[in-house]
Protein backbone atom coordinates (compact mmCIF):
# COMPACT_ATOMS: atom_id res chain seq x y z
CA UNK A 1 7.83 -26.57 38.89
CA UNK A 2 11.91 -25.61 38.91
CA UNK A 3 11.23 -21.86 38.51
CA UNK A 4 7.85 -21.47 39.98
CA UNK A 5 7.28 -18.43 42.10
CA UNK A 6 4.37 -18.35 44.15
CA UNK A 7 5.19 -14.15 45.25
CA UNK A 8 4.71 -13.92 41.21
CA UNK A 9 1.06 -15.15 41.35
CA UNK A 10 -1.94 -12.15 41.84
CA UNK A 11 -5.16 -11.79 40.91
CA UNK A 12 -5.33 -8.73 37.78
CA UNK A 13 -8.35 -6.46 36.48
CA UNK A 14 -10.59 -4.24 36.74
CA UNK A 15 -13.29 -4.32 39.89
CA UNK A 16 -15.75 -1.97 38.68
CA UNK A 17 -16.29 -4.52 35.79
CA UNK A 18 -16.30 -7.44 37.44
CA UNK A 19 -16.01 -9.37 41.09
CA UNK A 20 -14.18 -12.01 39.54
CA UNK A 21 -10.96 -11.07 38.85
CA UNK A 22 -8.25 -13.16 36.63
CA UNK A 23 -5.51 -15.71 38.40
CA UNK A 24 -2.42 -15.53 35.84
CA UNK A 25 -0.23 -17.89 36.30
CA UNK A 26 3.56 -16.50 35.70
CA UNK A 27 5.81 -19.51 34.43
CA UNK A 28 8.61 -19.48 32.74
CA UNK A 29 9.21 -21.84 29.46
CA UNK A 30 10.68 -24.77 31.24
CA UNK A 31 7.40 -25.41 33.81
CA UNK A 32 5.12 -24.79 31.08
CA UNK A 33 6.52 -27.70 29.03
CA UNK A 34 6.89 -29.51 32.36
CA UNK A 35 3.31 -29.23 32.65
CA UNK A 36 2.90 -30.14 29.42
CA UNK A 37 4.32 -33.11 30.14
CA UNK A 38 2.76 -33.96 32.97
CA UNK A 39 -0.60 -33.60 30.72
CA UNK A 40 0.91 -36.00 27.98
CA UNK A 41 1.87 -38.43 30.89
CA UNK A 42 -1.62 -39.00 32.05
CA UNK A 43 -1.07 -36.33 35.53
CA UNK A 44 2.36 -38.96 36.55
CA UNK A 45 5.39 -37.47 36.90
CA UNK A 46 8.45 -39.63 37.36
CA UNK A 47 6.01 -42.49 38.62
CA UNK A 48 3.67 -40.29 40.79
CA UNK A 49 -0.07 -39.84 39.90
CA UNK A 50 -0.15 -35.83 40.97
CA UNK A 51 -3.06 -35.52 38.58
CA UNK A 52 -5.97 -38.39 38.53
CA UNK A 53 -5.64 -39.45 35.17
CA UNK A 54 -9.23 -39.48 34.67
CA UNK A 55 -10.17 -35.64 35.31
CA UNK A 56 -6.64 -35.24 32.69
CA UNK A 57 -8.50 -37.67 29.91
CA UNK A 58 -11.91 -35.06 30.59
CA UNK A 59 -10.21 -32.19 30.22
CA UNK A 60 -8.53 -32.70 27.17
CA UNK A 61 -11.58 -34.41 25.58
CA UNK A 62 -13.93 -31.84 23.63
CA UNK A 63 -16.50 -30.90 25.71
CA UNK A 64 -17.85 -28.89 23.24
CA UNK A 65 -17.33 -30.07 19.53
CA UNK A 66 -15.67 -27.81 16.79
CA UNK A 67 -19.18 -28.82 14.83
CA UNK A 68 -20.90 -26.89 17.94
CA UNK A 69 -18.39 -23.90 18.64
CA UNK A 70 -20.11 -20.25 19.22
CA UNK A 71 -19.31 -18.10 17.80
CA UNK A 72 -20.03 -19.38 14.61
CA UNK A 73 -16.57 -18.05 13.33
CA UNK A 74 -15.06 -20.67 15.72
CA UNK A 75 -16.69 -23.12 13.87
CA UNK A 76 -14.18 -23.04 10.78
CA UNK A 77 -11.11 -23.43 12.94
CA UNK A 78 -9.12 -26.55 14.40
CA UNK A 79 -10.56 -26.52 17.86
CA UNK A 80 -13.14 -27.77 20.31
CA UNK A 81 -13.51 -26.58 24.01
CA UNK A 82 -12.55 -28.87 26.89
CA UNK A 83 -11.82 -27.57 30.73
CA UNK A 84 -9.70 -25.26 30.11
CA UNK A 85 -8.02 -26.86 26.79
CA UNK A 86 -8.74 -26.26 22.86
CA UNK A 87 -9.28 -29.67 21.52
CA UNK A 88 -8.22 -30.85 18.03
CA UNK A 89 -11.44 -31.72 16.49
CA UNK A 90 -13.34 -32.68 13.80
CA UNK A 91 -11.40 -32.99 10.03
CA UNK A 92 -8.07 -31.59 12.10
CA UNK A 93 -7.82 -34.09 14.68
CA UNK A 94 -6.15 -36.48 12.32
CA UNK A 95 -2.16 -37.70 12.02
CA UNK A 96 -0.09 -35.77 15.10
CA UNK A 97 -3.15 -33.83 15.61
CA UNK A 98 -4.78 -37.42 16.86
CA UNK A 99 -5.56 -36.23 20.65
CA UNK A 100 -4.09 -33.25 20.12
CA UNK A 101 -4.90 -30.05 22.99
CA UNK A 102 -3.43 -26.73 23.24
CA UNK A 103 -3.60 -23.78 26.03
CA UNK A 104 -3.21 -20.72 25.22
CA UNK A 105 -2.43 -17.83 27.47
CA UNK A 106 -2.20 -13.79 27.48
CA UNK A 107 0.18 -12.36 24.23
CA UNK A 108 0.88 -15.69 22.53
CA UNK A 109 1.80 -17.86 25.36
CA UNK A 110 1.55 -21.90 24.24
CA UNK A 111 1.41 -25.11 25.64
CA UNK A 112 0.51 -27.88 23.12
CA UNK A 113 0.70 -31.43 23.79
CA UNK A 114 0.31 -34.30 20.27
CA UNK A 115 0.10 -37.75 22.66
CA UNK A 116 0.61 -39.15 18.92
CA UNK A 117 3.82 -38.33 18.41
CA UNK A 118 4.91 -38.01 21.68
CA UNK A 119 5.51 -34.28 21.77
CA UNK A 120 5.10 -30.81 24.13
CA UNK A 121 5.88 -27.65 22.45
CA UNK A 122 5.80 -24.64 24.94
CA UNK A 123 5.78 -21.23 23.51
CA UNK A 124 6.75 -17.84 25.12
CA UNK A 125 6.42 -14.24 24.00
CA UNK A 126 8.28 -11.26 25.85
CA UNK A 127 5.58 -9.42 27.50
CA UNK A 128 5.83 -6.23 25.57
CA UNK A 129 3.40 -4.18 24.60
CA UNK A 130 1.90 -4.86 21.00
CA UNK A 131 4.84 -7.97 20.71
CA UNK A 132 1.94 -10.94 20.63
CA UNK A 133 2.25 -13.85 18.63
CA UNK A 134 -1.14 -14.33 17.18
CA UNK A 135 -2.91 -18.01 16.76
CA UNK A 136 -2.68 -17.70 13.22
CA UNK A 137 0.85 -17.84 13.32
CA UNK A 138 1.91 -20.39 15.86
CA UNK A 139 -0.32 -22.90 14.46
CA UNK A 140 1.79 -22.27 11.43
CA UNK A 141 4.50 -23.56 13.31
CA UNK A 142 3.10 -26.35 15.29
CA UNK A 143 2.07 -27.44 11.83
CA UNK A 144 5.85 -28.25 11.10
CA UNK A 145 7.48 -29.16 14.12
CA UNK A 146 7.25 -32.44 13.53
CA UNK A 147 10.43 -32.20 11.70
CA UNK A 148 13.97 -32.54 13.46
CA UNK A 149 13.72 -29.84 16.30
CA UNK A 150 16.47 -27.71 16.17
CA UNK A 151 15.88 -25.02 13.06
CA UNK A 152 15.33 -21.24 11.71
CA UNK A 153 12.55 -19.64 9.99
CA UNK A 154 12.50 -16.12 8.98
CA UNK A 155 8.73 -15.38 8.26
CA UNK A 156 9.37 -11.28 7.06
CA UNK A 157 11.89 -9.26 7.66
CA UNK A 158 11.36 -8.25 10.65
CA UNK A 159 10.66 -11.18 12.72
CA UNK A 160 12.14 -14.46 13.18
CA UNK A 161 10.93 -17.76 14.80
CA UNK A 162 13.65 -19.57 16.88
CA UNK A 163 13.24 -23.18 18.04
CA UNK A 164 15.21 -25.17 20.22
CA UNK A 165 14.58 -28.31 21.79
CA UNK A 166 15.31 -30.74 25.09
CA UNK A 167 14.08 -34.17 25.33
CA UNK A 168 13.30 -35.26 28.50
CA UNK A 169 14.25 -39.31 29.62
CA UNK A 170 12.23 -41.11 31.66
CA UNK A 171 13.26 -44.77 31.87
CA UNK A 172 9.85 -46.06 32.71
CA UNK A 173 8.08 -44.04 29.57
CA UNK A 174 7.65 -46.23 26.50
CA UNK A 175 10.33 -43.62 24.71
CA UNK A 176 11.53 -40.29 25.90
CA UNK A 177 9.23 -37.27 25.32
CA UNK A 178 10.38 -34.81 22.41
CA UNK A 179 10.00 -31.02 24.12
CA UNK A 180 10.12 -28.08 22.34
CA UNK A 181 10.79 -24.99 23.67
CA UNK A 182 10.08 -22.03 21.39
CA UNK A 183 10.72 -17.70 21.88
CA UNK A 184 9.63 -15.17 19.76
CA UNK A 185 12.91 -13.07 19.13
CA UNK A 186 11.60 -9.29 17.92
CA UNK A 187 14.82 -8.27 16.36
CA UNK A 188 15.67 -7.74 12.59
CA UNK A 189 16.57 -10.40 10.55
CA UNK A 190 18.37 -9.33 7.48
């Protein structure tokens, strides 16, 4: 974790609602697709086991199937549960989607791993009010990523997506890792 800041980390919400309060995790782009990484590499990281590749293999294994989601609307959609991951299941788990698992934090932040094409896409929206990038959406663009990396979409007028990418080498990997690192830029596109 290059950028991590541990003086970043609190606990947020509201007490009166709840004893349990929320742990976000601030990261910036680069750690998320480092973790990312570290997820599509079994928990090794440059030939250290910091994860036991076991509890990574449960976690991004449905725990709960699409088939079994609740609520029902859930049902319709690409995902089962893990710990802590949405699973690719059911009719969607098929071509990169094979083994496919996604995070997804607060306003449209990303991490998606596809172990069968080798590739981490991390996504990151400023944190401004109303300026989310909804699921609907980024799916849309996971969906054709697997395309050479470097691109421009303009989706309406008044957004655009830009994508730029960084592969990471690793000698000892059976071929280097493709990473994607996407922001949501909130200007006008004419």
């Amino acid at each position: 974790m290059e950028d991590f800041d541990r003086a970043a980390q609190r606990k947020m919400g509201d007490t009166t609602r709840s004893v349990h309060l929320a742990y976000h995790m601030f990261l910036s782009t680069r750690d998320m697709a480092r973790l990312g990484d570290l997820m599509l590499r079994g928990g090794n990281r440059k030939g250290r086991q910091l994860v036991p590749r076991d509890w990574v293999a449960l976690t991004t294994k449905p725990a709960t199937r699409v088939t079994e989601m609740h609520p029902n609307y859930h049902r319709v959609g690409p995902f089962g549960y893990g710990y802590i991951w949405w699973v690719w299941d059911g009719a969607a788990a098929t071509g990169p989607f094979r083994g496919a698992y996604t995070v997804q934090g607060a306003i449209g932040q990303f991490i998606t791993v596809l172990p069968a094409v080798n590739l981490v896409i991390a996504h990151k929206t400023r944190p401004d009010p109303g300026k989310d990038t909804p699921l609907t959406e980024y799916l849309g663009v996971v969906r054709t990523t697997n395309k050479p990396p470097t691109r421009q979409d303009t989706s309406d007028t008044t957004s655009a997506w830009r994508t730029t990418s960084e592969t990471i080498s690793d000698p000892r990997a059976p071929s280097a890792t493709r990473i994607l690192t996407s922001c949501r830029r909130w200007d006008t596109v004419n």
